[in-house]
N, C-alpha and C. Protein backbone atom coordinates (compact mmCIF):
# COMPACT_ATOMS: atom_id res chain seq x y z
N UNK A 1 -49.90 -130.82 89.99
CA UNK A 1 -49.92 -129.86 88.93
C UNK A 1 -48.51 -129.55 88.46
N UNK A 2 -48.07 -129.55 87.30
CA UNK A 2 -46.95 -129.25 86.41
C UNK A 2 -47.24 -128.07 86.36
N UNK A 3 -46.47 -127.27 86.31
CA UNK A 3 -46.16 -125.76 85.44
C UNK A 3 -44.82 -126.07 83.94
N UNK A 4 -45.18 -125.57 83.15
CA UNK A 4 -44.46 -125.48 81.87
C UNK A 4 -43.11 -124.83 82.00
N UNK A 5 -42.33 -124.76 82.15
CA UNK A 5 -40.88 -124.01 81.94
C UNK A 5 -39.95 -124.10 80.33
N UNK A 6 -40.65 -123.18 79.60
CA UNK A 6 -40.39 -123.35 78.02
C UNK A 6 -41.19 -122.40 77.35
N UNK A 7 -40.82 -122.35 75.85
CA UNK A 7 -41.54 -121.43 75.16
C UNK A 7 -42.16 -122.40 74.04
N UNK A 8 -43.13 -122.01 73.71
CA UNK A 8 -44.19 -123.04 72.85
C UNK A 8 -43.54 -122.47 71.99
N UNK A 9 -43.82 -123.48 70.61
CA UNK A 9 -43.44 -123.59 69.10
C UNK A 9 -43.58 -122.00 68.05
N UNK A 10 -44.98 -121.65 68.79
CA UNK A 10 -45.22 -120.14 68.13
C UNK A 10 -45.00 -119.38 68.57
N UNK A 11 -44.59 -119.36 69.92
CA UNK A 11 -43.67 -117.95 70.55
C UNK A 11 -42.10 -117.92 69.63
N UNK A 12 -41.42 -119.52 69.54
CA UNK A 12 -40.12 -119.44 69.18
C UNK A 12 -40.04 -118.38 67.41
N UNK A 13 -41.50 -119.41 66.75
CA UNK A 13 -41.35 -119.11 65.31
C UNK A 13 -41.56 -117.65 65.38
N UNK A 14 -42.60 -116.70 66.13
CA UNK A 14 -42.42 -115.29 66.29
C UNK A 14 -41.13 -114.35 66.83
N UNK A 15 -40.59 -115.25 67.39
CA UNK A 15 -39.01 -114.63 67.63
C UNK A 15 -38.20 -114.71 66.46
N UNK A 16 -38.40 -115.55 65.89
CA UNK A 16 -36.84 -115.93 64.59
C UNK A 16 -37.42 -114.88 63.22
N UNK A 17 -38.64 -115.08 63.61
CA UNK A 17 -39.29 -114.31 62.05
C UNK A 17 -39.02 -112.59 62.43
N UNK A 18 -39.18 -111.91 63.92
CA UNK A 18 -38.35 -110.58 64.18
C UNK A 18 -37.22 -110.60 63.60
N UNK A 19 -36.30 -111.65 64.48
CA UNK A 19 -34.90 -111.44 64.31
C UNK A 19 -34.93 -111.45 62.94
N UNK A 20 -35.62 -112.19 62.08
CA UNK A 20 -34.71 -112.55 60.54
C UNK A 20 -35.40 -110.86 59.98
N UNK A 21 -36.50 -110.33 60.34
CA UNK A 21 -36.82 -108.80 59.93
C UNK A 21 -35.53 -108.19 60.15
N UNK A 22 -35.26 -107.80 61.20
CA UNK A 22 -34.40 -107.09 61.79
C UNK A 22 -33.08 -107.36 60.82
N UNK A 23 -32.46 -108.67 60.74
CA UNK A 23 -31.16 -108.65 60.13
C UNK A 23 -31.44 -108.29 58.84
N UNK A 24 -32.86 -108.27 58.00
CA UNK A 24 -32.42 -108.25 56.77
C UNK A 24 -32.81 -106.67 56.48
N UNK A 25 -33.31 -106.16 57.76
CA UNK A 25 -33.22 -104.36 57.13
C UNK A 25 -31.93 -104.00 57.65
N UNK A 26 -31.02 -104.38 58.95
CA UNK A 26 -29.72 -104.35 58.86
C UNK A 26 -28.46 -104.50 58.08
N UNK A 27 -28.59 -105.29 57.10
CA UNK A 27 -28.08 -106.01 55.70
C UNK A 27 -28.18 -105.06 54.72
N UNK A 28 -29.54 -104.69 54.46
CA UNK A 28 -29.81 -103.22 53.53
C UNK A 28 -29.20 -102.08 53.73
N UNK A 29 -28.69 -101.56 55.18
CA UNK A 29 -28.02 -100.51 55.66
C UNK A 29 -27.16 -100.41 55.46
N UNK A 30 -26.28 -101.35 55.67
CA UNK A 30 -24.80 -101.83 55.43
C UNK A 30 -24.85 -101.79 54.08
N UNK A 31 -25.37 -102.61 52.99
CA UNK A 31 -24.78 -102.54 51.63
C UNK A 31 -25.40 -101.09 50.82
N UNK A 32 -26.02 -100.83 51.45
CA UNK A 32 -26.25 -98.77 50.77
C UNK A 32 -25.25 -98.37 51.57
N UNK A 33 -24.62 -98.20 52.63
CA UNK A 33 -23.28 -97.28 53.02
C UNK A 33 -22.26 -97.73 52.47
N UNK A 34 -21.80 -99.36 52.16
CA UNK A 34 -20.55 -99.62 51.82
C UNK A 34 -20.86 -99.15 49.77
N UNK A 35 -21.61 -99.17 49.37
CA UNK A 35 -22.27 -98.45 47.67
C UNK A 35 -21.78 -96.89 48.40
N UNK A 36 -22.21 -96.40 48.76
CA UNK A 36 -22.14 -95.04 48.93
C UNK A 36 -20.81 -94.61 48.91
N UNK A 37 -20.14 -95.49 50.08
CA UNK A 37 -19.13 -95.23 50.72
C UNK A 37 -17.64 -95.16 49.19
N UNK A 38 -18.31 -96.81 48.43
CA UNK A 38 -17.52 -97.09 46.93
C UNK A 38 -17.78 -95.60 46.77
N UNK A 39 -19.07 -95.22 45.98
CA UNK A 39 -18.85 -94.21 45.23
C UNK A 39 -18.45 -92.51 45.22
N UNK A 40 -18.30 -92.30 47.05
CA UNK A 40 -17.48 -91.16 46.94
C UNK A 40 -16.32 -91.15 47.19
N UNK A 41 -15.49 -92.73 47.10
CA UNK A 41 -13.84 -92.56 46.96
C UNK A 41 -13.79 -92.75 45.79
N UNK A 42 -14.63 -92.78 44.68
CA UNK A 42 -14.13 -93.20 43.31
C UNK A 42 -14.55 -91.88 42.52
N UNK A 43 -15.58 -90.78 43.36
CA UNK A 43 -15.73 -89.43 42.91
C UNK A 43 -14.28 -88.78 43.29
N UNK A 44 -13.74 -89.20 44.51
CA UNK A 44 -12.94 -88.19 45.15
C UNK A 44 -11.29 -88.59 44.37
N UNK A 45 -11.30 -89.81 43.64
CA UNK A 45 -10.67 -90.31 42.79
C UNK A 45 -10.52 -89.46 41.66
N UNK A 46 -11.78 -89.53 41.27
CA UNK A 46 -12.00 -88.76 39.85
C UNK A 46 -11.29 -87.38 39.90
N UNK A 47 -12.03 -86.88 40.99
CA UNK A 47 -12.11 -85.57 40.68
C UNK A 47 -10.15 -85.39 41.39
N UNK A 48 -9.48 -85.58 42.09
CA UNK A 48 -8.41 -85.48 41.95
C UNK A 48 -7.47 -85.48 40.76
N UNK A 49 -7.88 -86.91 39.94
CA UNK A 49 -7.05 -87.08 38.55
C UNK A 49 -7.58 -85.33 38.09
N UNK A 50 -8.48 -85.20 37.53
CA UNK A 50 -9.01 -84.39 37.00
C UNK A 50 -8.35 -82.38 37.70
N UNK A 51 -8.45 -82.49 38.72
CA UNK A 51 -7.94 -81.46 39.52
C UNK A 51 -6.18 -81.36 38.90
N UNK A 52 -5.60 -82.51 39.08
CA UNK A 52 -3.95 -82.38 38.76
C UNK A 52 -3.75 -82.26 37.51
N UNK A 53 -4.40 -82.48 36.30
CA UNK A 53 -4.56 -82.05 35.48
C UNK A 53 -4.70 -80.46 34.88
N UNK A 54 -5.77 -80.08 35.45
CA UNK A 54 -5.99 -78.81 35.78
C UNK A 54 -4.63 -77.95 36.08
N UNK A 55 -4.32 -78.16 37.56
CA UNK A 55 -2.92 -77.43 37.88
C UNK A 55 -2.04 -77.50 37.36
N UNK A 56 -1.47 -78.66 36.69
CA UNK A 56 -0.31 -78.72 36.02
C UNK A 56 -0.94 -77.90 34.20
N UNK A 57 -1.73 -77.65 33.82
CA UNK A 57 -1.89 -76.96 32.67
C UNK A 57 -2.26 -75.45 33.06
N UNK A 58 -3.07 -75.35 34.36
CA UNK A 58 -2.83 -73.83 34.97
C UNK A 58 -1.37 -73.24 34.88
N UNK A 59 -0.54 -73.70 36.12
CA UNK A 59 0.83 -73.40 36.32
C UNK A 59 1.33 -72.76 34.61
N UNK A 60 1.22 -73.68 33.90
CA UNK A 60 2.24 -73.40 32.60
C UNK A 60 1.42 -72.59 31.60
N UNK A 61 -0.07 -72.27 31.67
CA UNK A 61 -0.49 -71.43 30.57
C UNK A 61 -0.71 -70.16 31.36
N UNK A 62 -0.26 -69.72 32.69
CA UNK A 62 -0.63 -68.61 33.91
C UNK A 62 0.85 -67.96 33.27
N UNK A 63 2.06 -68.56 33.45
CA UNK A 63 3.39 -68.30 32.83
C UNK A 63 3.99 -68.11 31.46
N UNK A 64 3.01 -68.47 30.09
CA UNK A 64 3.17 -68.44 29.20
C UNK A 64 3.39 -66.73 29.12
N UNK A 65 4.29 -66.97 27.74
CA UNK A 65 4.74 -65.88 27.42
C UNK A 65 3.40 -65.62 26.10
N UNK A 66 3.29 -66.16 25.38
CA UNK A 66 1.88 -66.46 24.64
C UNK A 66 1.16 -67.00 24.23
N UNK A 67 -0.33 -67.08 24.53
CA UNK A 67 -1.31 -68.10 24.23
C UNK A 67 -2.14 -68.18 23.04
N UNK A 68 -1.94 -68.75 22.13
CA UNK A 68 -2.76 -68.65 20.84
C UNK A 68 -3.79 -69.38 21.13
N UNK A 69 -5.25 -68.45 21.11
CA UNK A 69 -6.80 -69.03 20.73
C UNK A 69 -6.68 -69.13 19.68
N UNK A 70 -6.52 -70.01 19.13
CA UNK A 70 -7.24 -70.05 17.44
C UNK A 70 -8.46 -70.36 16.77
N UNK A 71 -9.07 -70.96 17.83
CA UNK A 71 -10.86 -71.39 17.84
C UNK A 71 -10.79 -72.62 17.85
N UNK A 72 -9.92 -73.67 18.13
CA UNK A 72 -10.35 -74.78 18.50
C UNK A 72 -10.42 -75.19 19.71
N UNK A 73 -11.66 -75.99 20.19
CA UNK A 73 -11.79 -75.89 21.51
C UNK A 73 -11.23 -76.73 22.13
N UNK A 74 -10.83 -77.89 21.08
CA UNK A 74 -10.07 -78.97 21.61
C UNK A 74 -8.56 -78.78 21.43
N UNK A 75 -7.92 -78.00 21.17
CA UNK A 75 -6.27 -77.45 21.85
C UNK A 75 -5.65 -76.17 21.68
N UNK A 76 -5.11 -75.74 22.70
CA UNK A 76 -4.89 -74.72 23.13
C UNK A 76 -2.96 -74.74 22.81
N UNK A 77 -2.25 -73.43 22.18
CA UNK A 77 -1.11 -73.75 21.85
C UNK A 77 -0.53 -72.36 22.82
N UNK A 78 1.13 -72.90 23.08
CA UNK A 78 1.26 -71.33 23.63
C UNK A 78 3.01 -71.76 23.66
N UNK A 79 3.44 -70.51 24.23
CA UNK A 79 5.37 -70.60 24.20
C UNK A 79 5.25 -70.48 25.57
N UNK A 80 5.97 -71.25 26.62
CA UNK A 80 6.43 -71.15 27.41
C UNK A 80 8.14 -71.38 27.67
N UNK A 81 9.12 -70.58 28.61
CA UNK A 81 10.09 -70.21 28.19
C UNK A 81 11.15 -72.02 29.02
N UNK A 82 10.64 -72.95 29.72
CA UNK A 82 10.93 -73.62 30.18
C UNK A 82 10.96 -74.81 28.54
N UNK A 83 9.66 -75.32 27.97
CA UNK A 83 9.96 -75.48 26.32
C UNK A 83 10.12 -75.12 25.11
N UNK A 84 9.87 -74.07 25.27
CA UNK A 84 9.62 -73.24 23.66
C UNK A 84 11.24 -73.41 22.75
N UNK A 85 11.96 -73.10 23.79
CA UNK A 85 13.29 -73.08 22.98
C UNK A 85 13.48 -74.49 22.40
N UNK A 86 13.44 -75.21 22.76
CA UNK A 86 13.23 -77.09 21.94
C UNK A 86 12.27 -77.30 21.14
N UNK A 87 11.09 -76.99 21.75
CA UNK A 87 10.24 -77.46 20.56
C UNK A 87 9.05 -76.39 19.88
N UNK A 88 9.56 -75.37 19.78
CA UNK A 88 8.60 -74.17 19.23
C UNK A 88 7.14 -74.09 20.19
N UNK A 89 6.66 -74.19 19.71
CA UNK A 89 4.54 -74.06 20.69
C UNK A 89 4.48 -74.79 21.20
N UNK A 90 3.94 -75.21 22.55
CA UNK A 90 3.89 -76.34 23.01
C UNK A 90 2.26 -76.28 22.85
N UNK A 91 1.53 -77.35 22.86
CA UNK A 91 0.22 -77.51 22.94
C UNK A 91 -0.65 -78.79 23.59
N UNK A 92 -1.68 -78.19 24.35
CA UNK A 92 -2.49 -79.38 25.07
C UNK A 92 -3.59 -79.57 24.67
N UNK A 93 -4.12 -80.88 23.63
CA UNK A 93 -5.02 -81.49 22.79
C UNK A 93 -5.67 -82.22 24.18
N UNK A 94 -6.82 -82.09 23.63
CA UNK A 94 -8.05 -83.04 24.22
C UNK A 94 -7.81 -84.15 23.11
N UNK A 95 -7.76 -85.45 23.57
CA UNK A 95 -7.88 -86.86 22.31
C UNK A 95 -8.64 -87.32 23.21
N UNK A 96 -10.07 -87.19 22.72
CA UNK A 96 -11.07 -88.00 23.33
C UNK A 96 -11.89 -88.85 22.30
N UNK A 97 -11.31 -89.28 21.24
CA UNK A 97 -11.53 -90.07 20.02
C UNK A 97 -11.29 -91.14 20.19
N UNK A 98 -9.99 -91.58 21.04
CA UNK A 98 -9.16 -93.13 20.78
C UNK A 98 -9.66 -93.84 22.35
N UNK A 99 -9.40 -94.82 22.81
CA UNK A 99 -9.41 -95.34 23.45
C UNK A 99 -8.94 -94.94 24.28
N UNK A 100 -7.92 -94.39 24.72
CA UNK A 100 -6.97 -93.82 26.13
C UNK A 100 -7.10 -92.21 25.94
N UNK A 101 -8.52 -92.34 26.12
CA UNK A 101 -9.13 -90.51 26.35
C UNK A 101 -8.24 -89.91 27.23
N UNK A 102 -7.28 -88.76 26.57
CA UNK A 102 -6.05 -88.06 27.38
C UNK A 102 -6.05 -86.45 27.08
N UNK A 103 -5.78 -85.71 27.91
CA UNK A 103 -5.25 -84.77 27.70
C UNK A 103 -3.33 -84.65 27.26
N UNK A 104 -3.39 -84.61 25.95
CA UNK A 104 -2.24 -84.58 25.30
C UNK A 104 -0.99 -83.70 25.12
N UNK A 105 0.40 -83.79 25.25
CA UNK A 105 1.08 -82.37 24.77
C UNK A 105 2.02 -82.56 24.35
N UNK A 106 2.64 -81.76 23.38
CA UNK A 106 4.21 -82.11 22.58
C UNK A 106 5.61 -82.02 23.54
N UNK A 107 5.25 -81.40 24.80
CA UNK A 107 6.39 -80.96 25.73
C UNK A 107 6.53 -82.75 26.39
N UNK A 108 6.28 -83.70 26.83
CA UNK A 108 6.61 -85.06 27.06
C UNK A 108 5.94 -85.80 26.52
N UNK A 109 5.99 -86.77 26.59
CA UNK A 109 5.05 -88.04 26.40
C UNK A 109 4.55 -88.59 27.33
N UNK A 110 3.15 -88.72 26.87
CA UNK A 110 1.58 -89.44 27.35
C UNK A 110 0.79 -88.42 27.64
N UNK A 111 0.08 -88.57 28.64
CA UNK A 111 -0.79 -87.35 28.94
C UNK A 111 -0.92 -87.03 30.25
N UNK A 112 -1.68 -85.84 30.69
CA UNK A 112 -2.06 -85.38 32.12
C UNK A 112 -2.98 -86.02 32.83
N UNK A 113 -4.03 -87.55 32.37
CA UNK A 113 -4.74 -88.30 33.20
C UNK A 113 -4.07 -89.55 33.14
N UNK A 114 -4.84 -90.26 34.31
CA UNK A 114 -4.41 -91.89 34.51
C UNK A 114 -5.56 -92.48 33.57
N UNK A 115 -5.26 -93.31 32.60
CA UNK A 115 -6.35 -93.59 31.61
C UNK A 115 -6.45 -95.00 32.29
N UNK A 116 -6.26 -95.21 33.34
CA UNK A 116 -6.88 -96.60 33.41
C UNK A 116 -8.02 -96.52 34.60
N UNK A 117 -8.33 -95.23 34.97
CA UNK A 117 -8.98 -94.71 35.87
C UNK A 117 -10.15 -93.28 35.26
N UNK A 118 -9.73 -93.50 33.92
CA UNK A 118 -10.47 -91.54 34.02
C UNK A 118 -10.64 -92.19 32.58
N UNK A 119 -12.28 -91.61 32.06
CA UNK A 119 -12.81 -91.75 30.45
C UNK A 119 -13.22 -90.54 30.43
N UNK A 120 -11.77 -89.91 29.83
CA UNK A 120 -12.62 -88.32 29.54
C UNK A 120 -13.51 -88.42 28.65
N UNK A 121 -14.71 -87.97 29.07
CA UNK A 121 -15.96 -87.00 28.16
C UNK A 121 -16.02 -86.42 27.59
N UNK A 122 -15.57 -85.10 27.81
CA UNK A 122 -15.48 -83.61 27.41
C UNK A 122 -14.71 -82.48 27.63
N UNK A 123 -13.89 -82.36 27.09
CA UNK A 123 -13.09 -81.39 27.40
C UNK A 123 -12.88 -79.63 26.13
N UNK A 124 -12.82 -78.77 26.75
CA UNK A 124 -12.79 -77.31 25.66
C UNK A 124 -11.56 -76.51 26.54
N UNK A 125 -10.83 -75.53 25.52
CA UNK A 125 -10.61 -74.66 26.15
C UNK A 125 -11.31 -73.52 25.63
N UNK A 126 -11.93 -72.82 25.99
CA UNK A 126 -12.32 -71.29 25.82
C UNK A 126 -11.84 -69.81 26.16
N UNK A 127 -11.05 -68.87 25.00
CA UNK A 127 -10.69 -67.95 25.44
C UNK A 127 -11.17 -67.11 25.02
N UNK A 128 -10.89 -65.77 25.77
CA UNK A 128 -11.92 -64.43 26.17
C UNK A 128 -10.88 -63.30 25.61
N UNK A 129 -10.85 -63.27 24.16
CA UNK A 129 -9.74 -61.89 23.61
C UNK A 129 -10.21 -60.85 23.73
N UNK A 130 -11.27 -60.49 24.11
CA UNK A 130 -12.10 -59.24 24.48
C UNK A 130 -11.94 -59.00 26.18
N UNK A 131 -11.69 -59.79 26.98
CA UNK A 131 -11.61 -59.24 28.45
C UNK A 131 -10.26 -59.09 28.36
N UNK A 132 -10.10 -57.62 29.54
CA UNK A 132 -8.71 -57.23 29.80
C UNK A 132 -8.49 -57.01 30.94
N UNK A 133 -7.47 -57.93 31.74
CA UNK A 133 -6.69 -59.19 30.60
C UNK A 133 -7.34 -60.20 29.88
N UNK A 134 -7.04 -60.81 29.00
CA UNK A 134 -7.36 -61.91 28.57
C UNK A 134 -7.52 -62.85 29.72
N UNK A 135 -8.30 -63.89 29.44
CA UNK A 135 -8.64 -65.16 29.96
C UNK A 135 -9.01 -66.47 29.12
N UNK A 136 -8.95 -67.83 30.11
CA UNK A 136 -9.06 -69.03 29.00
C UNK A 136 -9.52 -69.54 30.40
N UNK A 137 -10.76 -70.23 30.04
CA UNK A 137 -11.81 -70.98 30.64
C UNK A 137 -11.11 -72.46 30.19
N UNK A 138 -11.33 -73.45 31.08
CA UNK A 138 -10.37 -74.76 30.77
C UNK A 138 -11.99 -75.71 31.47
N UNK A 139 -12.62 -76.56 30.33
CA UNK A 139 -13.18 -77.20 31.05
C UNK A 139 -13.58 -78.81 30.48
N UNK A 140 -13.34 -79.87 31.99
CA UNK A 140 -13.72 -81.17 31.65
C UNK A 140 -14.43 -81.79 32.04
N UNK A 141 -14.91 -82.78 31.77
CA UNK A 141 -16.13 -84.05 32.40
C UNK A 141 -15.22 -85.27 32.10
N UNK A 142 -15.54 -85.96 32.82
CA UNK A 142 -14.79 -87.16 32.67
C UNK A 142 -15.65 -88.32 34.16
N UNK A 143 -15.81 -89.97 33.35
CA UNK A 143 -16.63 -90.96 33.79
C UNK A 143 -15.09 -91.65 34.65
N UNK A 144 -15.57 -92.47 35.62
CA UNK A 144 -14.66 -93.48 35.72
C UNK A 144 -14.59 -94.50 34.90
N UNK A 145 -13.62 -95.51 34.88
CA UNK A 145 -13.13 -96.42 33.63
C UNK A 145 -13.63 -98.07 34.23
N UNK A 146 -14.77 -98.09 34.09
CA UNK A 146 -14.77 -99.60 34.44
C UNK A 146 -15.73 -100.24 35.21
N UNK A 147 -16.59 -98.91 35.41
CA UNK A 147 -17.44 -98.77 36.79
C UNK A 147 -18.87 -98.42 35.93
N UNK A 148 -19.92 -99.07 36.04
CA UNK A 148 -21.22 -98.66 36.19
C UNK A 148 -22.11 -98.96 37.43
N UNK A 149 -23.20 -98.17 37.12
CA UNK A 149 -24.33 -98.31 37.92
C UNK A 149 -24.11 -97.60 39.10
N UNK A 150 -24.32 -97.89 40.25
CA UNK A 150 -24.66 -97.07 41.14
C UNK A 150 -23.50 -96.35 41.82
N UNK A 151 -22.26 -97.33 41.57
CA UNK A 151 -21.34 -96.72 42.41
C UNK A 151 -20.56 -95.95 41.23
N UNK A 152 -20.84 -95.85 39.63
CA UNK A 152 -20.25 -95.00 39.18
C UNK A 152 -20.34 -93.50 38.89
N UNK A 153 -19.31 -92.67 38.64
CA UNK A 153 -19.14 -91.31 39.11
C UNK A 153 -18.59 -90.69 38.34
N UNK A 154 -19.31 -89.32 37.85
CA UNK A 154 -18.67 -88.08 36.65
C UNK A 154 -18.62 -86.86 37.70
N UNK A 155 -17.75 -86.81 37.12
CA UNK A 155 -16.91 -85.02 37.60
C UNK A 155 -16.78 -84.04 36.57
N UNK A 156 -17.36 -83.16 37.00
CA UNK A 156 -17.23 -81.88 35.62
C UNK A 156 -16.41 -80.95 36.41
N UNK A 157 -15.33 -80.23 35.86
CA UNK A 157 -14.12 -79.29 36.82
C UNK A 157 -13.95 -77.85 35.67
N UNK A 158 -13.94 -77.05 36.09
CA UNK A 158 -13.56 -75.78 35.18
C UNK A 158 -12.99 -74.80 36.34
N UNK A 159 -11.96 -74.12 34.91
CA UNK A 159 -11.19 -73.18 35.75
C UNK A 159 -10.83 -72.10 34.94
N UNK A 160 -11.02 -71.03 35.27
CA UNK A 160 -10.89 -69.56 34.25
C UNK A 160 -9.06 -69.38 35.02
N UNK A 161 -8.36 -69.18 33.83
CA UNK A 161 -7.08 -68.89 33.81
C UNK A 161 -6.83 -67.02 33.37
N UNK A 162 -6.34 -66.11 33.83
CA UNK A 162 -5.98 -64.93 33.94
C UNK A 162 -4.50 -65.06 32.92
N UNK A 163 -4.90 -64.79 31.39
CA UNK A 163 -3.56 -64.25 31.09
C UNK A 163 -2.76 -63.37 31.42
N UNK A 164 -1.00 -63.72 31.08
CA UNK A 164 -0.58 -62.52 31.62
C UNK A 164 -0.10 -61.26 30.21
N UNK A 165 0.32 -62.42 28.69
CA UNK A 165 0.76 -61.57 27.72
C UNK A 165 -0.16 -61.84 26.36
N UNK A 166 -0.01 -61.31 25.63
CA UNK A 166 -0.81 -61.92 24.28
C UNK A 166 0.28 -62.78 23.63
């Protein structure tokens, strides 16, 4: 009498057909975390550009000596004492018309985003001449530049600014 020492043909094919289950819901895991993983360094991207933006137009309209609302929502003008003496008002335009969607200003050249990274959306400033003090609501949306589908990412950021003079 022989005894068999081996695995028959349909034990093997029931092993490979697990394993190949197994790797290909393993495969699925991995490429939804490394998608995921893309799209909250390219939120945390965003929303940084978008944040430094913010601060650097906080800082200088918190210090203004005066902020003219005039009702447009897309730029905000004011004297601050670091430019005013060179170039009269300085002002920060939303240009979300042209191709290199920027937050704009007459005090340097270019703007407060990285346009090869940030498609601003939407941007307003809104001010409050009836609260005392005054205030100016600053707010944007903005897509990443280059990116669709799953791993792409919008950030909306607002920030109420506390005047200090008229």
């Amino acid at each position: 009498m022989s005894k068999n020492k081996g695995f028959t043909l349909m034990e093997m094919l029931v092993v490979i057909g697990v394993f190949a289950a197994l790797a290909a819901i393993a495969t699925q895991s991995i490429l939804l975390s490394v998608k995921g993983t893309r799209k909250a360094e390219a939120t945390g991207k965003l929303r940084g550009n978008l944040e430094y933006a913010l601060g650097v137009m906080e800082r200088r309209l918190r210090m203004a000596t005066d902020v003219g609302c005039l009702g447009n929502p897309d730029q905000i003008d004011f004297y601050d004492e670091a430019d005013s003496w060179a170039v009269g008002a300085v002002y920060y335009l939303c240009d979300i018309a042209g191709s290199d969607d920027n937050i704009t200003t007459n005090a340097y050249s270019g703007g407060l985003l990285d346009t090869n990274t940030v498609d601003l959306t939407a941007c307003s400033f809104t001010c409050d001449d009836l609260a005392d003090p005054r205030t100016l609501t600053i707010s944007l949306s903005a897509n990443e530049q280059n990116v669709t589908g799953v791993e792409s990412a919008q950030v909306d950021v607002s920030t109420t600014i506390v005047l200090r003079n008229r």
